[in-house]
C-alpha atoms as a PDB file:
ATOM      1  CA  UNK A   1     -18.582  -9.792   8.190  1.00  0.00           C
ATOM      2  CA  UNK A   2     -17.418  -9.611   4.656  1.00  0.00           C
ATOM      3  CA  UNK A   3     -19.036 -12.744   2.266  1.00  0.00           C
ATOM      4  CA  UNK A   4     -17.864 -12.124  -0.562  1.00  0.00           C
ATOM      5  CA  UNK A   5     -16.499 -15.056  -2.437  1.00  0.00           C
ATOM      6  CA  UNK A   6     -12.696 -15.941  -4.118  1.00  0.00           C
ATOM      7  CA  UNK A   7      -9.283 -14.166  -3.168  1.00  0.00           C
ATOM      8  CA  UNK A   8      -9.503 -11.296  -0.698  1.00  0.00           C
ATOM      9  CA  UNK A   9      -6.815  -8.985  -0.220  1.00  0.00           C
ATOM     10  CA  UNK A  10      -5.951  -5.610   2.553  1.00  0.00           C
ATOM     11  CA  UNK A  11      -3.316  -3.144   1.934  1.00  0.00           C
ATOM     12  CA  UNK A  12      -2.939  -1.573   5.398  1.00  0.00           C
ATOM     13  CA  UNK A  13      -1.094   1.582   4.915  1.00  0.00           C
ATOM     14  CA  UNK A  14       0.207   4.439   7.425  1.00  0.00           C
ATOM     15  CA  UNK A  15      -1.378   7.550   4.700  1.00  0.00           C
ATOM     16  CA  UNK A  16      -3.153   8.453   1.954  1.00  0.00           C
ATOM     17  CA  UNK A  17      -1.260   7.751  -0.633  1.00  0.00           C
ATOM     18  CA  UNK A  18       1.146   4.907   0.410  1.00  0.00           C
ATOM     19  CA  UNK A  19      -1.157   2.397  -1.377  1.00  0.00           C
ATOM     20  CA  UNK A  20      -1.091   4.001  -4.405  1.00  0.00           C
ATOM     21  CA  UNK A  21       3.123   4.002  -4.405  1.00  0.00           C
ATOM     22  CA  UNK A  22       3.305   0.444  -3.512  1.00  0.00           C
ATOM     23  CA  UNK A  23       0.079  -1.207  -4.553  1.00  0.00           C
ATOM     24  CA  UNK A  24      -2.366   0.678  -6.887  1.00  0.00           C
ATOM     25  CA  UNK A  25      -1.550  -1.836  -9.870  1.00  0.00           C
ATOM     26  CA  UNK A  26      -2.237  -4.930  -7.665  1.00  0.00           C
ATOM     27  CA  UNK A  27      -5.609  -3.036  -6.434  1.00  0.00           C
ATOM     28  CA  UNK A  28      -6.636  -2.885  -9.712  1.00  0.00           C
ATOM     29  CA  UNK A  29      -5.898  -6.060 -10.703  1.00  0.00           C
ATOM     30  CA  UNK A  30      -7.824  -7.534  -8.294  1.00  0.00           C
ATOM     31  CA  UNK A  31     -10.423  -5.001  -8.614  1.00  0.00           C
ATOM     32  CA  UNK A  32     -11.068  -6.063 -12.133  1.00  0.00           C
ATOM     33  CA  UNK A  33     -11.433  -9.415 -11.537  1.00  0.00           C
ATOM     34  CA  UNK A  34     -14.707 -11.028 -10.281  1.00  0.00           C
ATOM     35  CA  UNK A  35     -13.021 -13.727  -8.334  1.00  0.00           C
ATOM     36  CA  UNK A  36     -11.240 -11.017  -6.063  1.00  0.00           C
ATOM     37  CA  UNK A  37     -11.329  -8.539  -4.085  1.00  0.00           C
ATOM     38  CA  UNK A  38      -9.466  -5.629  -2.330  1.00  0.00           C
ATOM     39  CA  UNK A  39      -9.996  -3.472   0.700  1.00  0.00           C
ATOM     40  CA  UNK A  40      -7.299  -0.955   1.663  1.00  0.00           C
ATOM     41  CA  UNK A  41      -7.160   0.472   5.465  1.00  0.00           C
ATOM     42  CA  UNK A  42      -5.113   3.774   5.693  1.00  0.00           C
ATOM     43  CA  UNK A  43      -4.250   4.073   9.510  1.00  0.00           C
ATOM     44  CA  UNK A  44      -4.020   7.521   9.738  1.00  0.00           C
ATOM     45  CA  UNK A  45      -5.995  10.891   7.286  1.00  0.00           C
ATOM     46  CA  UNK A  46      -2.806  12.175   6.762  1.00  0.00           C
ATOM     47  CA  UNK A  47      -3.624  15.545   8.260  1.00  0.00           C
ATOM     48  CA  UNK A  48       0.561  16.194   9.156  1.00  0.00           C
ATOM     49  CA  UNK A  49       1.285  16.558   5.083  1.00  0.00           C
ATOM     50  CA  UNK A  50       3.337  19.505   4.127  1.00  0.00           C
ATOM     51  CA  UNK A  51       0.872  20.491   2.278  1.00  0.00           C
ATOM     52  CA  UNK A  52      -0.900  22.088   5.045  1.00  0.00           C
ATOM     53  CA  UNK A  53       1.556  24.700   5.428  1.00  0.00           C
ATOM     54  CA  UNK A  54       2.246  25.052   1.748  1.00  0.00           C
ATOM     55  CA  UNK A  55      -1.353  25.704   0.968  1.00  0.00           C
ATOM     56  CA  UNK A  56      -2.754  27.493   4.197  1.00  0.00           C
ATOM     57  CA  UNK A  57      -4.721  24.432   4.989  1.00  0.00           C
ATOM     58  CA  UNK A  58      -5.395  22.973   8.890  1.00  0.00           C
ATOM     59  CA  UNK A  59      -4.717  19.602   9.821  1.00  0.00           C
ATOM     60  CA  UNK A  60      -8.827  18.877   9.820  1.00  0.00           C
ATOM     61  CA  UNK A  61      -8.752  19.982   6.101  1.00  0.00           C
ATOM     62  CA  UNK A  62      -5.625  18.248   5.075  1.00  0.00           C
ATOM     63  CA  UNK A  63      -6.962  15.264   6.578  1.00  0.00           C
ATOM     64  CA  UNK A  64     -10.329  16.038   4.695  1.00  0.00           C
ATOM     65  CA  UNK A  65      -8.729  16.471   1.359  1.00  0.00           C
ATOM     66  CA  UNK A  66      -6.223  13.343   1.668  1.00  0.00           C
ATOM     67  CA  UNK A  67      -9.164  11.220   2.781  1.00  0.00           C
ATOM     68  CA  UNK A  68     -11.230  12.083  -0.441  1.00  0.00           C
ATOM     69  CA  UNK A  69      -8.490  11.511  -2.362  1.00  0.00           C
ATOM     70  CA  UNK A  70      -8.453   7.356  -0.810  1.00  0.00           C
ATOM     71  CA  UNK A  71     -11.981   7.299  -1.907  1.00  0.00           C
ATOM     72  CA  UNK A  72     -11.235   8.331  -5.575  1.00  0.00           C
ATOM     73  CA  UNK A  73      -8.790   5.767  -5.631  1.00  0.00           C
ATOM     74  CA  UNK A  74     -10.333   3.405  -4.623  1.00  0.00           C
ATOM     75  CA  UNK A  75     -12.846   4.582  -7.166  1.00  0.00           C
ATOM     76  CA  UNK A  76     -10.109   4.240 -10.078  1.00  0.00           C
ATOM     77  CA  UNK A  77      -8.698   0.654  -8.900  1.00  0.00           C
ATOM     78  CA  UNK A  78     -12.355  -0.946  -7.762  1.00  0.00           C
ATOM     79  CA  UNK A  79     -11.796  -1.651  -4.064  1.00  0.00           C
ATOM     80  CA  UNK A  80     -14.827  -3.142  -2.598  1.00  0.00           C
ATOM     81  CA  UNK A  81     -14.129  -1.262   0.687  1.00  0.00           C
ATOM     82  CA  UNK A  82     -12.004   1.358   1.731  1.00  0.00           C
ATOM     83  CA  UNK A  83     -11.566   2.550   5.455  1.00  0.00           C
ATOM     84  CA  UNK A  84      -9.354   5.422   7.170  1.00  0.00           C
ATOM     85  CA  UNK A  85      -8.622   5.308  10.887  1.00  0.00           C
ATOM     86  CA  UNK A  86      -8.698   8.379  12.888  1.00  0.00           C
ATOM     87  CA  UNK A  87      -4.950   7.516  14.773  1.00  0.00           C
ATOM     88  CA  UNK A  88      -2.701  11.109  14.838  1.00  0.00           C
ATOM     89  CA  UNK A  89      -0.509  11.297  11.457  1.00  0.00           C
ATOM     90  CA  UNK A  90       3.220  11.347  12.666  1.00  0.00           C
ATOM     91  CA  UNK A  91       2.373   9.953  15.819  1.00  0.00           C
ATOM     92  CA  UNK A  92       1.837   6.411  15.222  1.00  0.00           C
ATOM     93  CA  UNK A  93       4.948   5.162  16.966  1.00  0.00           C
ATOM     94  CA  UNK A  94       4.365   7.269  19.795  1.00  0.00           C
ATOM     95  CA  UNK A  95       1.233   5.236  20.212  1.00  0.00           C
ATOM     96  CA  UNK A  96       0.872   2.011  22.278  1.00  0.00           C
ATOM     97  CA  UNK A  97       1.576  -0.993  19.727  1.00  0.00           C
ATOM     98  CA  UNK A  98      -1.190  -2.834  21.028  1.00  0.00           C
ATOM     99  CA  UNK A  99      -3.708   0.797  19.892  1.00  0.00           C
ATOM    100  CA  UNK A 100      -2.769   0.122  16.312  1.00  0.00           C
ATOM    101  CA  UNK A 101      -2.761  -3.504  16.241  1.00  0.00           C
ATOM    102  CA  UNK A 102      -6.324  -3.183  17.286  1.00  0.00           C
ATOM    103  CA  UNK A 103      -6.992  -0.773  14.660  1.00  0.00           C
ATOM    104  CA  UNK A 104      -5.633  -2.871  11.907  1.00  0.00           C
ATOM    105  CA  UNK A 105      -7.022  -6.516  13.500  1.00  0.00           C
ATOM    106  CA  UNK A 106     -10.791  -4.755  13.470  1.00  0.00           C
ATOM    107  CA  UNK A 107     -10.402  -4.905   9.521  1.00  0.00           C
ATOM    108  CA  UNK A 108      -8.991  -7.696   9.438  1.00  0.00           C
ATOM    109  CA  UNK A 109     -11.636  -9.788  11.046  1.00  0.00           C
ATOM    110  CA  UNK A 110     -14.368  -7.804   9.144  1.00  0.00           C
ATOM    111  CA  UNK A 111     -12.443  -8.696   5.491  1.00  0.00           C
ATOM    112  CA  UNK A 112     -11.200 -11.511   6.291  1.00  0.00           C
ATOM    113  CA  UNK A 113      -8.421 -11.725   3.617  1.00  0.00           C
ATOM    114  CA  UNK A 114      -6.272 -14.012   2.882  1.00  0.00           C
ATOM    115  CA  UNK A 115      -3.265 -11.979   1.897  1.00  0.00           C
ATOM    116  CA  UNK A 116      -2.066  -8.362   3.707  1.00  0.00           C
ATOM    117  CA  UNK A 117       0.007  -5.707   2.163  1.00  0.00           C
ATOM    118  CA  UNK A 118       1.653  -3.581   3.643  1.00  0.00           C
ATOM    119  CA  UNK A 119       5.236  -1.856   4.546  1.00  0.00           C
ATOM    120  CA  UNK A 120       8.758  -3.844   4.797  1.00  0.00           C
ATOM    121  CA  UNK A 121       9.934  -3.131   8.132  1.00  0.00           C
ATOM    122  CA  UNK A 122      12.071  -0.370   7.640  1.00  0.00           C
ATOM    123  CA  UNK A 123       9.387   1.424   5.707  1.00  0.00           C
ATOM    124  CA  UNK A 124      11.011   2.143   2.488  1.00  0.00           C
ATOM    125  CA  UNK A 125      12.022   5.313   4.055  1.00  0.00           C
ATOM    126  CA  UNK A 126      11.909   4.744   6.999  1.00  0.00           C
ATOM    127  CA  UNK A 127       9.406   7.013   8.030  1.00  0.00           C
ATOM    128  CA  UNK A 128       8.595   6.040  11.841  1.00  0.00           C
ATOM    129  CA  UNK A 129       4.751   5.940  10.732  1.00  0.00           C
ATOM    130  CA  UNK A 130       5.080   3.119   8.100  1.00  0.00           C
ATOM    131  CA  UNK A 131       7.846   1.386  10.490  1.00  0.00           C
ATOM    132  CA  UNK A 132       5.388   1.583  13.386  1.00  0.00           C
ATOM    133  CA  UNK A 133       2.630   0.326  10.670  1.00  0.00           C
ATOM    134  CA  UNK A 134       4.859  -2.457   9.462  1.00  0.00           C
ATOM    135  CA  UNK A 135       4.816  -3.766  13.371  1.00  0.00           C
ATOM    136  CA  UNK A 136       1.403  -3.297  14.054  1.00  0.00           C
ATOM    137  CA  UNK A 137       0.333  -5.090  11.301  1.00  0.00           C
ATOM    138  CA  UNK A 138       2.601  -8.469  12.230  1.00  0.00           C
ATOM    139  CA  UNK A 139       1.297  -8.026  15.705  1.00  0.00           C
ATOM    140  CA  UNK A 140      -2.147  -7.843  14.514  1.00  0.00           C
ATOM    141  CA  UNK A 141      -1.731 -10.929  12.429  1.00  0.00           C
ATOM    142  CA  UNK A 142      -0.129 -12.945  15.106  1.00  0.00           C
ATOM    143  CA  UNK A 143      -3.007 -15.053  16.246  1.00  0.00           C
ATOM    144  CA  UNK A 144      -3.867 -15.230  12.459  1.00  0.00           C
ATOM    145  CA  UNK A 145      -1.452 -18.025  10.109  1.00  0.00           C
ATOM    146  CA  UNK A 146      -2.996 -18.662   7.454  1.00  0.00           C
ATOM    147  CA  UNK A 147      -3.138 -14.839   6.763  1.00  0.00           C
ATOM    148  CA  UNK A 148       0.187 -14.238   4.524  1.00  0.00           C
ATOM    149  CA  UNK A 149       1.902 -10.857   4.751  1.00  0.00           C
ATOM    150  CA  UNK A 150       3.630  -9.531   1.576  1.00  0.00           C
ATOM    151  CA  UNK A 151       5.808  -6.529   2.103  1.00  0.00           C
ATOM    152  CA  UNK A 152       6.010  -3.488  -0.126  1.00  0.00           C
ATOM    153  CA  UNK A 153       9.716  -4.561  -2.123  1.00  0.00           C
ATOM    154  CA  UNK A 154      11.796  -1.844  -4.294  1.00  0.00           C
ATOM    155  CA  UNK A 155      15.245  -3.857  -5.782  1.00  0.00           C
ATOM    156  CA  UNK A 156      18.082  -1.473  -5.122  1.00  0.00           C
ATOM    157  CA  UNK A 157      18.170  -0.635  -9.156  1.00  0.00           C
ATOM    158  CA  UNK A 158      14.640   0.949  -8.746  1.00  0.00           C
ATOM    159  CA  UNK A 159      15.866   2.809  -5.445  1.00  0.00           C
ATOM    160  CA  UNK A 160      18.487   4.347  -7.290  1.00  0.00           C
ATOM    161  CA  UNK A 161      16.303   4.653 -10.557  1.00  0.00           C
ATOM    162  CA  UNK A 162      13.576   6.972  -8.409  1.00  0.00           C
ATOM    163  CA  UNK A 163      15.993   8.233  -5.724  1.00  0.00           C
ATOM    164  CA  UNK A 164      16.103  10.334  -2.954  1.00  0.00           C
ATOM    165  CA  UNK A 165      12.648   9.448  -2.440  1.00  0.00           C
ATOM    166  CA  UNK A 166      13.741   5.813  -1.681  1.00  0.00           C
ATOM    167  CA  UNK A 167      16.138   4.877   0.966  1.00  0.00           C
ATOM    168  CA  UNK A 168      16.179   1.278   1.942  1.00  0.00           C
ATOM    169  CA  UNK A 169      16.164  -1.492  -0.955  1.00  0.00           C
ATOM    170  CA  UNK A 170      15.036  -5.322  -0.605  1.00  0.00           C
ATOM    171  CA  UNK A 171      17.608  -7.582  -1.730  1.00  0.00           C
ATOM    172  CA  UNK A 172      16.988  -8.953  -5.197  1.00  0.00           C
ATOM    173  CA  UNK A 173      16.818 -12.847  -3.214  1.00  0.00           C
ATOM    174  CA  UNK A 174      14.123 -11.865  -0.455  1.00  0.00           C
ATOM    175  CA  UNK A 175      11.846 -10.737  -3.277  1.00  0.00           C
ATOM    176  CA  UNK A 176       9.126 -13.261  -3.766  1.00  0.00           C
ATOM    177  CA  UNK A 177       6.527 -12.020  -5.951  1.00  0.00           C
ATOM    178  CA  UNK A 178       6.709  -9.687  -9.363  1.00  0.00           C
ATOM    179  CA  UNK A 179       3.998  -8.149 -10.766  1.00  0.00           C
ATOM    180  CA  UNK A 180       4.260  -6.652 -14.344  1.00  0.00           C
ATOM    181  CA  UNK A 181       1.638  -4.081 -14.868  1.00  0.00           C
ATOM    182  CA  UNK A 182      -0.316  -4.162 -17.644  1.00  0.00           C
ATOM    183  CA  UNK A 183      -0.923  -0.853 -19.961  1.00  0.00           C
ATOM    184  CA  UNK A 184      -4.205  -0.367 -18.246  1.00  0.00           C
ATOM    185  CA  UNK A 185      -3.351  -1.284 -15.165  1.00  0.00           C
ATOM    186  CA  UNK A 186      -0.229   1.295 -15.170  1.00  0.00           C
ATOM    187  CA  UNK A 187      -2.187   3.798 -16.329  1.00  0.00           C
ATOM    188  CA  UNK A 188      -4.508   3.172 -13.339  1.00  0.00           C
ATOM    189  CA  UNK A 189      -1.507   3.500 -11.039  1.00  0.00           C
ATOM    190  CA  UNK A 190      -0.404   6.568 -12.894  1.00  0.00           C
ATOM    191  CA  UNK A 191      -4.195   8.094 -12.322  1.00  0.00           C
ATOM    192  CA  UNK A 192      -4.144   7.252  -8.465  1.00  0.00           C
ATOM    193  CA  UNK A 193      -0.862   8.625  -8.071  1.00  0.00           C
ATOM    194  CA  UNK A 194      -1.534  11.810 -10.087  1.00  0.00           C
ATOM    195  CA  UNK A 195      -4.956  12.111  -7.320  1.00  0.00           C
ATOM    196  CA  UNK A 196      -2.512  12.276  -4.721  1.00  0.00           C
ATOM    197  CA  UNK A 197      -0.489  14.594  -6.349  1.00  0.00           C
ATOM    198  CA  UNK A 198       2.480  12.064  -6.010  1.00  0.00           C
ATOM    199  CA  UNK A 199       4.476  10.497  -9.117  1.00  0.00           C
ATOM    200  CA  UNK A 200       4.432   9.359 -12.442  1.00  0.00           C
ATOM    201  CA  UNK A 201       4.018   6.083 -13.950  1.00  0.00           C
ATOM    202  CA  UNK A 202       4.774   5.329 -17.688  1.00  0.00           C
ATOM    203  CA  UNK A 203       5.380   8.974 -19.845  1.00  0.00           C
ATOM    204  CA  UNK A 204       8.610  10.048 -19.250  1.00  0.00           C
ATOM    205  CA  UNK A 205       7.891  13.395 -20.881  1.00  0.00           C
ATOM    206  CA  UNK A 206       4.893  14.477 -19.064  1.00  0.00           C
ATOM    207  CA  UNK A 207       6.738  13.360 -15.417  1.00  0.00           C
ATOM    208  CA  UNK A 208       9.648  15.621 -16.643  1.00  0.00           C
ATOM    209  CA  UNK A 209       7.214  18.811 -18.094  1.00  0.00           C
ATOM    210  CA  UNK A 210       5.684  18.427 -14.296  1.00  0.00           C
ATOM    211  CA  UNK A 211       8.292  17.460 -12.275  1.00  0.00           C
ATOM    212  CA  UNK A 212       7.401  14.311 -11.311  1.00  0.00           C
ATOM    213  CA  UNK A 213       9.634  11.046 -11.174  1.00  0.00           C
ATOM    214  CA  UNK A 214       9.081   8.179 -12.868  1.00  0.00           C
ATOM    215  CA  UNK A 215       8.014   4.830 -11.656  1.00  0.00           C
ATOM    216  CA  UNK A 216       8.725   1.467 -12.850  1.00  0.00           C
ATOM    217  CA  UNK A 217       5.594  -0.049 -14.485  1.00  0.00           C
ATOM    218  CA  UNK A 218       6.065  -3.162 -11.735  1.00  0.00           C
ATOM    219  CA  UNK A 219       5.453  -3.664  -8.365  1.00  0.00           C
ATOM    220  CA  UNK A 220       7.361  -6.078  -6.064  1.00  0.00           C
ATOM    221  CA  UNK A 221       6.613  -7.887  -2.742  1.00  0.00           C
ATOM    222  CA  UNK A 222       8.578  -9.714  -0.383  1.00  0.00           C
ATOM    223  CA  UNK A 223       6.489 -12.764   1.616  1.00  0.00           C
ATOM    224  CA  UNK A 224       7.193 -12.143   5.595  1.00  0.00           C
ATOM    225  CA  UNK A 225       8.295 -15.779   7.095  1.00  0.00           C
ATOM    226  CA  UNK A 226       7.960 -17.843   3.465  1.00  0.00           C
ATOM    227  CA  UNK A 227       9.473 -18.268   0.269  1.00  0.00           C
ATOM    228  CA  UNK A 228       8.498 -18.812  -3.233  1.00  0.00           C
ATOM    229  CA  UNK A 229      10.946 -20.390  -5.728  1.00  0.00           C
ATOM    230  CA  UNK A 230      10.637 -19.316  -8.572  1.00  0.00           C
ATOM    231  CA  UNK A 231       9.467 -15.798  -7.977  1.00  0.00           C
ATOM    232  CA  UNK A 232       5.511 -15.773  -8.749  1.00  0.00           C
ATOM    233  CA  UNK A 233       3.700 -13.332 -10.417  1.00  0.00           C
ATOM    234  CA  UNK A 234       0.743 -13.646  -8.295  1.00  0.00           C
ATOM    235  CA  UNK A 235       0.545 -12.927  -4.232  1.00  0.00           C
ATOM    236  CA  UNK A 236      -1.715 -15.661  -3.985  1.00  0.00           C
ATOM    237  CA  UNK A 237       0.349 -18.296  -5.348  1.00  0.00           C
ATOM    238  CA  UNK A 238       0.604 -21.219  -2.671  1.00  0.00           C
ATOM    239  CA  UNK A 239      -1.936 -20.545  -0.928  1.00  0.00           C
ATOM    240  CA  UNK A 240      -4.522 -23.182  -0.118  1.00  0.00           C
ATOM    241  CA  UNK A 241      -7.910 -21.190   0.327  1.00  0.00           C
ATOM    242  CA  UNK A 242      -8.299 -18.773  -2.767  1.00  0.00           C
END
């Protein structure tokens, strides 16, 4: 059982990689502070990439080489733990609900945090992974109240800003917590993202010499079944225990 003391966090993600996208600058946030800390749970190694094929790779080394690339981020943004389940990438919604609620409510009892991230419900993409993550996840916290869920949020201006990648916007209104990054903590984001070979962060030039897209130096979440008014800058805000 985890003792550590202050504000406790999960991100509990479908791949390596989805954390970094939605969360690396709030990971390291937390990471840097000694009053926090920040676990991430990726449900799946990831083995289905494309970049199997594209490289020659199996799905045992894919999985291998996604997995090491969790534990360097987690490296870059401080996590105090870091944990990657074993369930089949691509086939997590062909899975009983109840499999990967257990998965994800295993962690949670271990971490015991007092906020989860994870992905809005249609999974930004709607990829049926992060969908059947999204579910899992409220499932797992059902029995669990106090535990507030904040979803991974993208206002339409940033789908369009970054698109086709992004498909499904949150409203401007459901969004209840912004999070400016700060230089370092962008540039942390930028690092994590650049592991996973995904996109860029904050230098327009570089993204466009490697073909990367550029990514807002903010990240957004939306609070499942609460509001705050005004938006906070903080997922903890209103909470009683941290």
């Amino acid at each position: 059982m985890n003792e550590s003391p202050g504000r406790r966090l999960l991100a509990v993600f479908a791949h390596p990689d989805d954390e970094s996208y939605g969360a690396a600058g709030l990971l390291t946030r937390l990471g840097a502070d000694p009053a926090a800390s920040a676990a991430v749970l990726c449900l799946t190694r990831g083995e289905a990439s494309s970049m199997g094929p594209a490289r020659g790779l199996s799905p045992a080394a894919v999985g291998a080489l996604r997995s090491e690339r969790l534990q360097r981020v987690a490296e870059i943004t401080g996590l105090a733990e870091w944990h990657v389940g074993d369930l089949p990438d691509g086939g997590l919604a062909r899975l009983p609900q109840r499999t990967v609620a257990h998965e994800v409510a295993r962690v949670v009892a271990s971490f015991r945090p007092h906020v989860v991230v994870t992905h809005c419900a249609r999974g930004v993409n709607g990829h049926p992974d992060h969908v059947a993550t999204h579910w899992a996840v409220r499932r797992a916290l059902e029995e669990r109240p106090a535990v507030r869920l904040a979803l991974v949020a993208y206002r339409r201006a940033a789908c369009e800003a970054i698109a086709p990648r992004l498909l499904f916007a949150t409203e401007d209104e459901e969004i209840d917590v912004t999070l400016h990054l700060t230089p370092d903590e962008a540039t942390a984001k930028d690092a994590c993202l650049r592991v996973h070979e995904a996109l860029a962060t904050i230098d327009p030039a570089r993204a466009a010499a490697e073909g990367l897209m550029l990514r807002p130096a903010v990240e957004e979440f939306a609070l499942h079944g609460e509001r705050l008014d005004p938006v906070a800058g903080d997922v903890f805000r209103g909470l009683r225990n941290p």
